[in-house]
N, C-alpha and C. Protein backbone atom coordinates (compact mmCIF):
# COMPACT_ATOMS: atom_id res chain seq x y z
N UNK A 1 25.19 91.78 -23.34
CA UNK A 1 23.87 91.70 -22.71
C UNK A 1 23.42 93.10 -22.29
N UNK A 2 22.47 93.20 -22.56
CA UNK A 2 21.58 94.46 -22.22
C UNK A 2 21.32 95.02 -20.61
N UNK A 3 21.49 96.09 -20.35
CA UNK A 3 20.77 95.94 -18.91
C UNK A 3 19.39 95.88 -18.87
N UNK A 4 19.23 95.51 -18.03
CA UNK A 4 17.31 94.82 -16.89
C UNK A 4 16.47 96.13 -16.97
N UNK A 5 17.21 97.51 -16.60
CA UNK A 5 16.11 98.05 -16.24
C UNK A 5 16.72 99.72 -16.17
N UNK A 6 16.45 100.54 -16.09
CA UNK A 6 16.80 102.32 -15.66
C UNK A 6 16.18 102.68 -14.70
N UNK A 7 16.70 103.41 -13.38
CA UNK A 7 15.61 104.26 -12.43
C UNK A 7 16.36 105.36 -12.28
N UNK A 8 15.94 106.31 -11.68
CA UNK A 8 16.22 107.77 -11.57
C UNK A 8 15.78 107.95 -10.64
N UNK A 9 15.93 108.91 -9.42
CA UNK A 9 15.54 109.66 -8.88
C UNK A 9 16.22 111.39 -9.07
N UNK A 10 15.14 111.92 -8.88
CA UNK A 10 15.76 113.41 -9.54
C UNK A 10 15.15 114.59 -8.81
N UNK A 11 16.01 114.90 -7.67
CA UNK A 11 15.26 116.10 -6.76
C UNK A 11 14.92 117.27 -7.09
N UNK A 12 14.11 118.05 -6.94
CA UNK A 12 13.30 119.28 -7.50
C UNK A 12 14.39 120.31 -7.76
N UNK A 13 15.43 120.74 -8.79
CA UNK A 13 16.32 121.46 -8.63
C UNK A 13 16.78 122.14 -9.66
N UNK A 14 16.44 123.41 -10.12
CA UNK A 14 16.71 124.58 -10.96
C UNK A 14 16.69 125.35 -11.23
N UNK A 15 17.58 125.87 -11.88
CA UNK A 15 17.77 127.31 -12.41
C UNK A 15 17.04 128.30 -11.50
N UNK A 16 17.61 129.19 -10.79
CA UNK A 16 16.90 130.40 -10.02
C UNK A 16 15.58 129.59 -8.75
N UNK A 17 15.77 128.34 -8.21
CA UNK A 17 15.35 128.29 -7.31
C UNK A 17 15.41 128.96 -6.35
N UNK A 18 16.41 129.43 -5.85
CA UNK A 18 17.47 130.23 -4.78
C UNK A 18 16.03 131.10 -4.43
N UNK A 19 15.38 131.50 -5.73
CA UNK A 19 14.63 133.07 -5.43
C UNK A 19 13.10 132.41 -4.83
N UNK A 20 12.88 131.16 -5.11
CA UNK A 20 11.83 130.20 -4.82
C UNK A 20 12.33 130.44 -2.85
N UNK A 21 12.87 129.70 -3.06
CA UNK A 21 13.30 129.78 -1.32
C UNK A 21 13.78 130.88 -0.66
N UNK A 22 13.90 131.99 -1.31
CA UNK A 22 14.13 133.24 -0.05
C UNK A 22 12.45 133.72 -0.21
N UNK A 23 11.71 133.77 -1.18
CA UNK A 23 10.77 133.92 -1.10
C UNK A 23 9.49 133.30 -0.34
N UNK A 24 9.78 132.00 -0.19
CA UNK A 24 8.76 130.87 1.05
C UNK A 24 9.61 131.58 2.12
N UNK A 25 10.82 131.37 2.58
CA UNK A 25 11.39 131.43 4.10
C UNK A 25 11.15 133.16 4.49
N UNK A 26 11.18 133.92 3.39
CA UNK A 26 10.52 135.33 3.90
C UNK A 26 9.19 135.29 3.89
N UNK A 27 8.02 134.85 3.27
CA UNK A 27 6.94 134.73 4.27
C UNK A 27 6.74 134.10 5.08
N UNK A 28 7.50 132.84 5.53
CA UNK A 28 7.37 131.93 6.49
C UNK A 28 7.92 132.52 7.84
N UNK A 29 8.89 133.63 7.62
CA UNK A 29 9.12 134.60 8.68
C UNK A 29 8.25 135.42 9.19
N UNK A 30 7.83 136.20 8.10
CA UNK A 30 6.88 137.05 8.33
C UNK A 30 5.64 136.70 8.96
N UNK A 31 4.85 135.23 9.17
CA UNK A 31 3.83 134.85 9.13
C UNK A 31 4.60 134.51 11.00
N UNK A 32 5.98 134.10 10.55
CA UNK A 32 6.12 133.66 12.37
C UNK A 32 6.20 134.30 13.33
N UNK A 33 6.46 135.54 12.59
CA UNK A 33 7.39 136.74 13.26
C UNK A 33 5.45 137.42 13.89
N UNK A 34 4.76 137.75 12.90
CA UNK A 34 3.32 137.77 13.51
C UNK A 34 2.53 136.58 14.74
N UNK A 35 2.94 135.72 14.04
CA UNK A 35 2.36 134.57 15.57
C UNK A 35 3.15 135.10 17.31
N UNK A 36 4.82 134.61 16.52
CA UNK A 36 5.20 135.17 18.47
C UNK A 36 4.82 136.62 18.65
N UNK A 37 4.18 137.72 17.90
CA UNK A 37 4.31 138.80 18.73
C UNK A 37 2.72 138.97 19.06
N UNK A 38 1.98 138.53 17.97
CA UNK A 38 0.55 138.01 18.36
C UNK A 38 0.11 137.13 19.30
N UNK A 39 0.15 136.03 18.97
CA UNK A 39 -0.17 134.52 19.76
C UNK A 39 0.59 134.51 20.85
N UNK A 40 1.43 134.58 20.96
CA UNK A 40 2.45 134.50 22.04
C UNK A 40 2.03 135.27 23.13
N UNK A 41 2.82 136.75 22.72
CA UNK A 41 3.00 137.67 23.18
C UNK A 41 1.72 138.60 23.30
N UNK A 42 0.59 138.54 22.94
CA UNK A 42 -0.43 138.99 22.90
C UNK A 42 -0.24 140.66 22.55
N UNK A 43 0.81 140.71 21.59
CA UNK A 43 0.63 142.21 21.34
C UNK A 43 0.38 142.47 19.55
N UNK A 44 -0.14 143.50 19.27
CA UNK A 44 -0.95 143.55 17.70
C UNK A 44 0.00 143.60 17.30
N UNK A 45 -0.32 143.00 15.64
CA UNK A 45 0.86 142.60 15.10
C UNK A 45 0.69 143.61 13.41
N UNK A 46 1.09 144.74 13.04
CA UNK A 46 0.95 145.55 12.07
C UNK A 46 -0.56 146.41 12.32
N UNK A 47 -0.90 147.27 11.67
CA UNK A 47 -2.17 147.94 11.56
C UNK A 47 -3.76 147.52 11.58
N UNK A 48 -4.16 146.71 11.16
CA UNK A 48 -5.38 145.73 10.48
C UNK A 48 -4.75 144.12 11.33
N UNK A 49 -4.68 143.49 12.38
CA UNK A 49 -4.27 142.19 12.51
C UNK A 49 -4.95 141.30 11.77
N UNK A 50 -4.09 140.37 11.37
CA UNK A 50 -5.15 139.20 11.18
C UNK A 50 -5.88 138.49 12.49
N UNK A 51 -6.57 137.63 12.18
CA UNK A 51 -6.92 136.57 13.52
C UNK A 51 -5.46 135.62 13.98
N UNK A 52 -4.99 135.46 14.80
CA UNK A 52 -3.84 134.28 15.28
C UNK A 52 -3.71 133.34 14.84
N UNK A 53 -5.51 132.52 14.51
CA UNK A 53 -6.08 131.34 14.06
C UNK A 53 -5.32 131.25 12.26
N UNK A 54 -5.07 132.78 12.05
CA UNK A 54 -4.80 132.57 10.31
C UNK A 54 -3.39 132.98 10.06
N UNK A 55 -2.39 133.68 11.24
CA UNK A 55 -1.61 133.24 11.16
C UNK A 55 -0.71 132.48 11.24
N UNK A 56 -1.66 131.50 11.88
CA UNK A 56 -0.86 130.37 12.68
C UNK A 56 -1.06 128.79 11.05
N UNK A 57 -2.22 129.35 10.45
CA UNK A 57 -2.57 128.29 9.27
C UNK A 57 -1.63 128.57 8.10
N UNK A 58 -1.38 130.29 8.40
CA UNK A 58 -0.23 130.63 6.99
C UNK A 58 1.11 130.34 7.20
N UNK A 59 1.52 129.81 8.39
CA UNK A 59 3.04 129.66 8.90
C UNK A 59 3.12 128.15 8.66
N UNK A 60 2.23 127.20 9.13
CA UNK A 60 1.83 125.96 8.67
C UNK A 60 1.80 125.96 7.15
N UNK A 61 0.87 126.24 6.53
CA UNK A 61 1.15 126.42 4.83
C UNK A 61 2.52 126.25 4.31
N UNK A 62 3.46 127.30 4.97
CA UNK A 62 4.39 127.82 4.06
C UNK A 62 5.40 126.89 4.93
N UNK A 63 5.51 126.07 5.59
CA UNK A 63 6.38 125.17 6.27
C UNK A 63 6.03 124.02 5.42
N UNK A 64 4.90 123.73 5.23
CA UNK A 64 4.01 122.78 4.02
C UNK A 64 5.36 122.62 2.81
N UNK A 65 4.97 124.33 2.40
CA UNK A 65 5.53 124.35 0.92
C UNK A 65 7.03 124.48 0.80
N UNK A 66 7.56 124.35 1.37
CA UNK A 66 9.17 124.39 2.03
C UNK A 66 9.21 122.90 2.10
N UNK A 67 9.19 122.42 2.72
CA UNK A 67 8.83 121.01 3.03
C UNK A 67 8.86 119.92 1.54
N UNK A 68 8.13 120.33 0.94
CA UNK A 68 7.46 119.58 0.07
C UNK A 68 8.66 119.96 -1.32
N UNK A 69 9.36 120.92 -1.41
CA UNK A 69 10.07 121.88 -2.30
C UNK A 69 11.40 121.05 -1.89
N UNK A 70 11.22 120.81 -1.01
CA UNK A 70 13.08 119.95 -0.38
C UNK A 70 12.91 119.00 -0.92
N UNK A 71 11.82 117.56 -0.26
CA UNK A 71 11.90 116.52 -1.03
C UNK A 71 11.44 116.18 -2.52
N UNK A 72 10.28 117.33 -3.15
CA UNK A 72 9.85 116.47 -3.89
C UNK A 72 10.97 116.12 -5.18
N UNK A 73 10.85 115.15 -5.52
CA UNK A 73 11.35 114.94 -6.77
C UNK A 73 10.60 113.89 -8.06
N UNK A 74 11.13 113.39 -9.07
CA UNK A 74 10.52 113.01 -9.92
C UNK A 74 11.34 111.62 -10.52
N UNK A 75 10.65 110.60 -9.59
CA UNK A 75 11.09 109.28 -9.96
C UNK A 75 10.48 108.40 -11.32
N UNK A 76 11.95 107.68 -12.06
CA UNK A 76 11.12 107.53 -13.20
C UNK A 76 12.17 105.76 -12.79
N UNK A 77 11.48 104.83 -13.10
CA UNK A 77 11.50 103.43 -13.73
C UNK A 77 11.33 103.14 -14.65
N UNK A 78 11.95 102.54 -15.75
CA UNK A 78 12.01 102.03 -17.37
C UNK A 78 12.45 100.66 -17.04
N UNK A 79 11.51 99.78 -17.76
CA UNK A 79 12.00 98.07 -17.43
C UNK A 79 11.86 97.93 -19.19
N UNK A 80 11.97 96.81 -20.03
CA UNK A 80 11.24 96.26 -20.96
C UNK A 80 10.23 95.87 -21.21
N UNK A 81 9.01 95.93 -20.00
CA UNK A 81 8.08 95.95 -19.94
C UNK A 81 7.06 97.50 -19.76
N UNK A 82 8.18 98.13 -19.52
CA UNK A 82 7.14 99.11 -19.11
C UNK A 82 7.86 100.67 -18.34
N UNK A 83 7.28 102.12 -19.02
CA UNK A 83 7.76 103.04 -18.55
C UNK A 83 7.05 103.31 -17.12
N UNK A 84 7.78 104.03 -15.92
CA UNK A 84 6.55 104.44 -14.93
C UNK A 84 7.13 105.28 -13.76
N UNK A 85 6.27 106.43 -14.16
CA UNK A 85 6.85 107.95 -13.23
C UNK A 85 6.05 108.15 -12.67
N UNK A 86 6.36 109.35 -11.37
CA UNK A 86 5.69 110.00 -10.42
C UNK A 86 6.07 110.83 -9.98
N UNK A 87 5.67 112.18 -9.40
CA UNK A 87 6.24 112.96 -8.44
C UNK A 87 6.02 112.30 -7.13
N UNK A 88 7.00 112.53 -6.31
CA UNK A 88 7.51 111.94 -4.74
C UNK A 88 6.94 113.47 -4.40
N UNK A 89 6.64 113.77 -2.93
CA UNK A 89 5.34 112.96 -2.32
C UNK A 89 3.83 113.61 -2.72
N UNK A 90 4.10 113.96 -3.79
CA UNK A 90 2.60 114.44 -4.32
C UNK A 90 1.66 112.97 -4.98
N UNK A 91 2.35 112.30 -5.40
CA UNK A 91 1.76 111.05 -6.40
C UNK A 91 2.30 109.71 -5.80
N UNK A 92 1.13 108.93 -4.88
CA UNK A 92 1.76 107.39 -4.23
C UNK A 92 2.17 106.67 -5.28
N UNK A 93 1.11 106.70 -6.04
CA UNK A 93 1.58 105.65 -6.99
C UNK A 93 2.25 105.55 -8.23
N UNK A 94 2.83 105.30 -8.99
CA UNK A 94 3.43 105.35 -10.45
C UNK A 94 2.70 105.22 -11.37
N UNK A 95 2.55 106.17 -12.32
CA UNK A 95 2.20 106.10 -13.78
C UNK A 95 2.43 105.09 -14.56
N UNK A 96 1.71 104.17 -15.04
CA UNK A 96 2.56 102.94 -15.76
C UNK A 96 1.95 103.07 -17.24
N UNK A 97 3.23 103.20 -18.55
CA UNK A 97 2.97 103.03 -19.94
C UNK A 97 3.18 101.85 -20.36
N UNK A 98 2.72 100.74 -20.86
CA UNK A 98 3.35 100.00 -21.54
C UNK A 98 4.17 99.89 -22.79
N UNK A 99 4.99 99.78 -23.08
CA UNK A 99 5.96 99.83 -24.51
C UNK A 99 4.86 99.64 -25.57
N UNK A 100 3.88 98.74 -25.78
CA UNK A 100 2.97 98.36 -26.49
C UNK A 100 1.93 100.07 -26.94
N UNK A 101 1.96 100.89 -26.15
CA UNK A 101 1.61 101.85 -26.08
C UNK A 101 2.14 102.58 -26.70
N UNK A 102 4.11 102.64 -26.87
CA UNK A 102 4.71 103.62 -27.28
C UNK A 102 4.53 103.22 -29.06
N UNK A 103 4.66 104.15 -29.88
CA UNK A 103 5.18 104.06 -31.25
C UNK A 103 6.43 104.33 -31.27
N UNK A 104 7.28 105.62 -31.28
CA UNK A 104 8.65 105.58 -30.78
C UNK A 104 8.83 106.34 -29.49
N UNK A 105 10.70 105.81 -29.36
CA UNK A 105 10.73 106.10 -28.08
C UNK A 105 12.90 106.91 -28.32
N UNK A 106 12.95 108.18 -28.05
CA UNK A 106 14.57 108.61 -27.75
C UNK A 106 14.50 109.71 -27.10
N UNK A 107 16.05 109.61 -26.85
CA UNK A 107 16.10 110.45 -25.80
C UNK A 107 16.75 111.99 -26.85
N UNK A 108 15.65 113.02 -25.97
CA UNK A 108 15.43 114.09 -26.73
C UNK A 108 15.69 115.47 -26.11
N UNK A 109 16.68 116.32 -26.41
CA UNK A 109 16.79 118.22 -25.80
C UNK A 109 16.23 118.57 -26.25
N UNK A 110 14.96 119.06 -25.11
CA UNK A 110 14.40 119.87 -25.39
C UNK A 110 14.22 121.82 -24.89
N UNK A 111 15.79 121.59 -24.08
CA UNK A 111 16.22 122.97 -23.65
C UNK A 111 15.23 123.47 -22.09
N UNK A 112 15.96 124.25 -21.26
CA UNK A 112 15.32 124.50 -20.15
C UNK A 112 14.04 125.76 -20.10
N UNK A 113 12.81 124.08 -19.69
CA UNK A 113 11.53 125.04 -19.94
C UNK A 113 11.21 125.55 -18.26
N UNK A 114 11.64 125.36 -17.23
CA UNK A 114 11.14 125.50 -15.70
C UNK A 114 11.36 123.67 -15.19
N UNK A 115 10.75 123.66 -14.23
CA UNK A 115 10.74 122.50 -13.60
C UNK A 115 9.19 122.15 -13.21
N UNK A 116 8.60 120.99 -13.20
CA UNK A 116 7.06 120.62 -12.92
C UNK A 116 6.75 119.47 -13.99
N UNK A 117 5.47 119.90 -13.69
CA UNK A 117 4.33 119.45 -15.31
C UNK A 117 4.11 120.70 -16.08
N UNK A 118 4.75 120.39 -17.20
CA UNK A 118 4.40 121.67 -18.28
C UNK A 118 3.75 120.91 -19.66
N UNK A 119 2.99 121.67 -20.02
CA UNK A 119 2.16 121.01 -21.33
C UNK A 119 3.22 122.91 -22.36
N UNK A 120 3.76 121.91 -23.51
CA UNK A 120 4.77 122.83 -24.20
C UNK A 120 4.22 121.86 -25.87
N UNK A 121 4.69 123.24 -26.74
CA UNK A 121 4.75 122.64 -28.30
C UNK A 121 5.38 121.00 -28.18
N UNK A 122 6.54 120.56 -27.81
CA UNK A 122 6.96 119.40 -27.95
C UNK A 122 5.99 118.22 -27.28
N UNK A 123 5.16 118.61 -26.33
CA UNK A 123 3.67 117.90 -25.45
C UNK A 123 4.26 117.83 -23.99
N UNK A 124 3.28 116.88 -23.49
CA UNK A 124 3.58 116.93 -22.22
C UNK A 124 5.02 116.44 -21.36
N UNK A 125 5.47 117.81 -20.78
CA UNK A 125 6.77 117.57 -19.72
C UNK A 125 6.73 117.18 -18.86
N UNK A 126 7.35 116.27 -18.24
CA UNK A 126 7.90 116.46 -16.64
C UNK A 126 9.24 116.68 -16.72
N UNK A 127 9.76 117.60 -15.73
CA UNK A 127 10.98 117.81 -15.23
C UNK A 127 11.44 118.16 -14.22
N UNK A 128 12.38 118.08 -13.66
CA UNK A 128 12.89 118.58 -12.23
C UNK A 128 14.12 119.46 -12.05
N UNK A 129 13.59 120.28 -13.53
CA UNK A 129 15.10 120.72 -13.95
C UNK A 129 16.17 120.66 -14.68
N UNK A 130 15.91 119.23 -15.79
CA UNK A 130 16.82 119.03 -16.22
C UNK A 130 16.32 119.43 -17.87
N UNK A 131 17.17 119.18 -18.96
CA UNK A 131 16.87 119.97 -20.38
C UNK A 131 17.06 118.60 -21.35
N UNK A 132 17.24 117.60 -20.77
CA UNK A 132 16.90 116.62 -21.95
C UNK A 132 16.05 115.21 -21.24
N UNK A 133 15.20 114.83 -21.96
CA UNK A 133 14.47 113.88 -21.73
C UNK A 133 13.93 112.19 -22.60
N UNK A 134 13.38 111.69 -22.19
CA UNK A 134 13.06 110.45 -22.80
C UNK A 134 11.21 110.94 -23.56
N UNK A 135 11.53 110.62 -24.57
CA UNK A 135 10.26 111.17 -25.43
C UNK A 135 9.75 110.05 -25.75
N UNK A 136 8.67 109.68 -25.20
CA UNK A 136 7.83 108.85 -26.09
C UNK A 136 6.48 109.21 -26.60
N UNK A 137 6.63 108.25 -27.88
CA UNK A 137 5.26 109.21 -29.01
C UNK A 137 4.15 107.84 -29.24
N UNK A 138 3.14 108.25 -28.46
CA UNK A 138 2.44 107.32 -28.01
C UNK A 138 1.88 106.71 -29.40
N UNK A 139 1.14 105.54 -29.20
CA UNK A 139 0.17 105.23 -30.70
C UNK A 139 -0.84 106.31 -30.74
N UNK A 140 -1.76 106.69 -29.77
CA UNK A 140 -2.49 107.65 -29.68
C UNK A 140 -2.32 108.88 -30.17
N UNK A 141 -0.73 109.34 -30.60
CA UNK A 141 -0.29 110.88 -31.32
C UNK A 141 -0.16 111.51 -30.34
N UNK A 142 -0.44 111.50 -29.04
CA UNK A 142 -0.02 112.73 -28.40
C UNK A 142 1.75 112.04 -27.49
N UNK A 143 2.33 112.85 -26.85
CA UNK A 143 3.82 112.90 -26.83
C UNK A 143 3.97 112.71 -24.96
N UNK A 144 4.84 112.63 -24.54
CA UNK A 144 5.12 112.67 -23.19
C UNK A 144 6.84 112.79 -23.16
N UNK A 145 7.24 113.61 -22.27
CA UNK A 145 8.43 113.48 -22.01
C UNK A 145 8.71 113.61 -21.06
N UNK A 146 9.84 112.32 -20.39
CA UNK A 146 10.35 112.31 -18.93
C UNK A 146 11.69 112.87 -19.08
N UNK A 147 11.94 114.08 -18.10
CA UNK A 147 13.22 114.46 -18.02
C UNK A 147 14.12 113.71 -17.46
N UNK A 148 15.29 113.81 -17.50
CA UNK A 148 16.86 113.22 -17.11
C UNK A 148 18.06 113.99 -16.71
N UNK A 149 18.77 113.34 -16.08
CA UNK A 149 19.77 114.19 -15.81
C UNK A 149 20.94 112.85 -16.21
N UNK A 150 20.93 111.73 -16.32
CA UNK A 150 21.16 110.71 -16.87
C UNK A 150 21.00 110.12 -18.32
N UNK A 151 21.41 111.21 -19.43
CA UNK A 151 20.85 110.82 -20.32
C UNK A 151 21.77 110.14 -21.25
N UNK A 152 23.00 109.81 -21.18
CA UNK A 152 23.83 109.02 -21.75
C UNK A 152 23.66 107.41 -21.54
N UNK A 153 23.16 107.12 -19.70
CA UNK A 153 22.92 105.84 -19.63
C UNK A 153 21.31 105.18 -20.17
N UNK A 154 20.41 106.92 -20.32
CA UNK A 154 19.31 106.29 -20.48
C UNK A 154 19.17 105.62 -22.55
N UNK A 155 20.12 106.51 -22.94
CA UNK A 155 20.16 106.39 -24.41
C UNK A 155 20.39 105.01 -24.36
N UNK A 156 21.63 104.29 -23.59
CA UNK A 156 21.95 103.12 -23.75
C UNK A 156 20.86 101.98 -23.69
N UNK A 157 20.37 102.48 -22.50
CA UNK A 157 19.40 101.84 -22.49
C UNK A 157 17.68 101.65 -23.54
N UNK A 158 17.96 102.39 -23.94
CA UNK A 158 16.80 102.52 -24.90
C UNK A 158 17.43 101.97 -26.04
N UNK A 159 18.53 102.12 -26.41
CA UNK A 159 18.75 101.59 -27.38
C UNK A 159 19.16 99.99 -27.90
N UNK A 160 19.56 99.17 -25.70
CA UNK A 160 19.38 98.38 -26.30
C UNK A 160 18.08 97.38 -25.71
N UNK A 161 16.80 97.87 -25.95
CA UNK A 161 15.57 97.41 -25.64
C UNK A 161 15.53 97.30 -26.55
């Protein structure tokens, strides 16, 4: 008997992130390190200050994008009825394909392009990092691929739908 269904969850995570995050947490310093000696402390903060009001929105921002860089990830559901992804917490709701939609459907390396939404020669990516994915080639001709980090159980599963 076949299994029911595939889900994934797959947290935002690759290759040379490291430089992603010293890079937010050093302006997120820099932006704080200006508020307490500004806002706080009421003393100028470099040559030209900004307003308080804008460093206090750029420290917010970049706590934003830190934030959002931890959890997001890229949940995918495959039933027999139906493919359906999203990025967590950018996208509430799920993308839903119907199989009726797909022409074919395997699981496919396509080698490490970054992590996101990337539109590439092979068509449209999602990934979170990982280098092989579930390709489906719509009736319409154009392509979609959901990345995996699970791609031995997802083969199984595709193969026995």
């Amino acid at each position: 008997m076949s299994e029911q269904s595939f889900s994934e969850r797959q947290p935002l995570r690759f290759k040379g992130m490291w430089f992603l995050y010293m890079l937010f947490f050093g302006l997120f310093f820099l932006f704080a390190a200006g508020v307490v000696q500004q806002v706080i402390l009421h003393k100028q903060f470099g040559d030209k200050p900004a307003p308080g009001w804008l460093l206090v929105a750029c420290s917010v921002v970049m706590t934003g994008m830190i934030l959002s860089f931890f959890v997001a990830r890229l949940e995918t559901k495959i039933t027999h009825e139906f493919v359906a992804y999203r990025w967590f917490p950018f996208r509430k709701k799920f993308t839903l394909i119907d199989w009726n939609d797909v022409a074919r459907a395997d699981v496919f390396d396509f080698g490490f392009i970054g992590a996101g939404y990337r539109f590439t020669p092979h068509g449209t990516v999602h990934t979170a990092g990982s280098t092989v994915g579930l390709r489906l080639k719509m009736q319409s001709g154009k392509t979609l691929i959901l990345g995996t980090r699970k791609s031995d159980e997802l083969e199984r599963f595709i193969a026995g739908r």
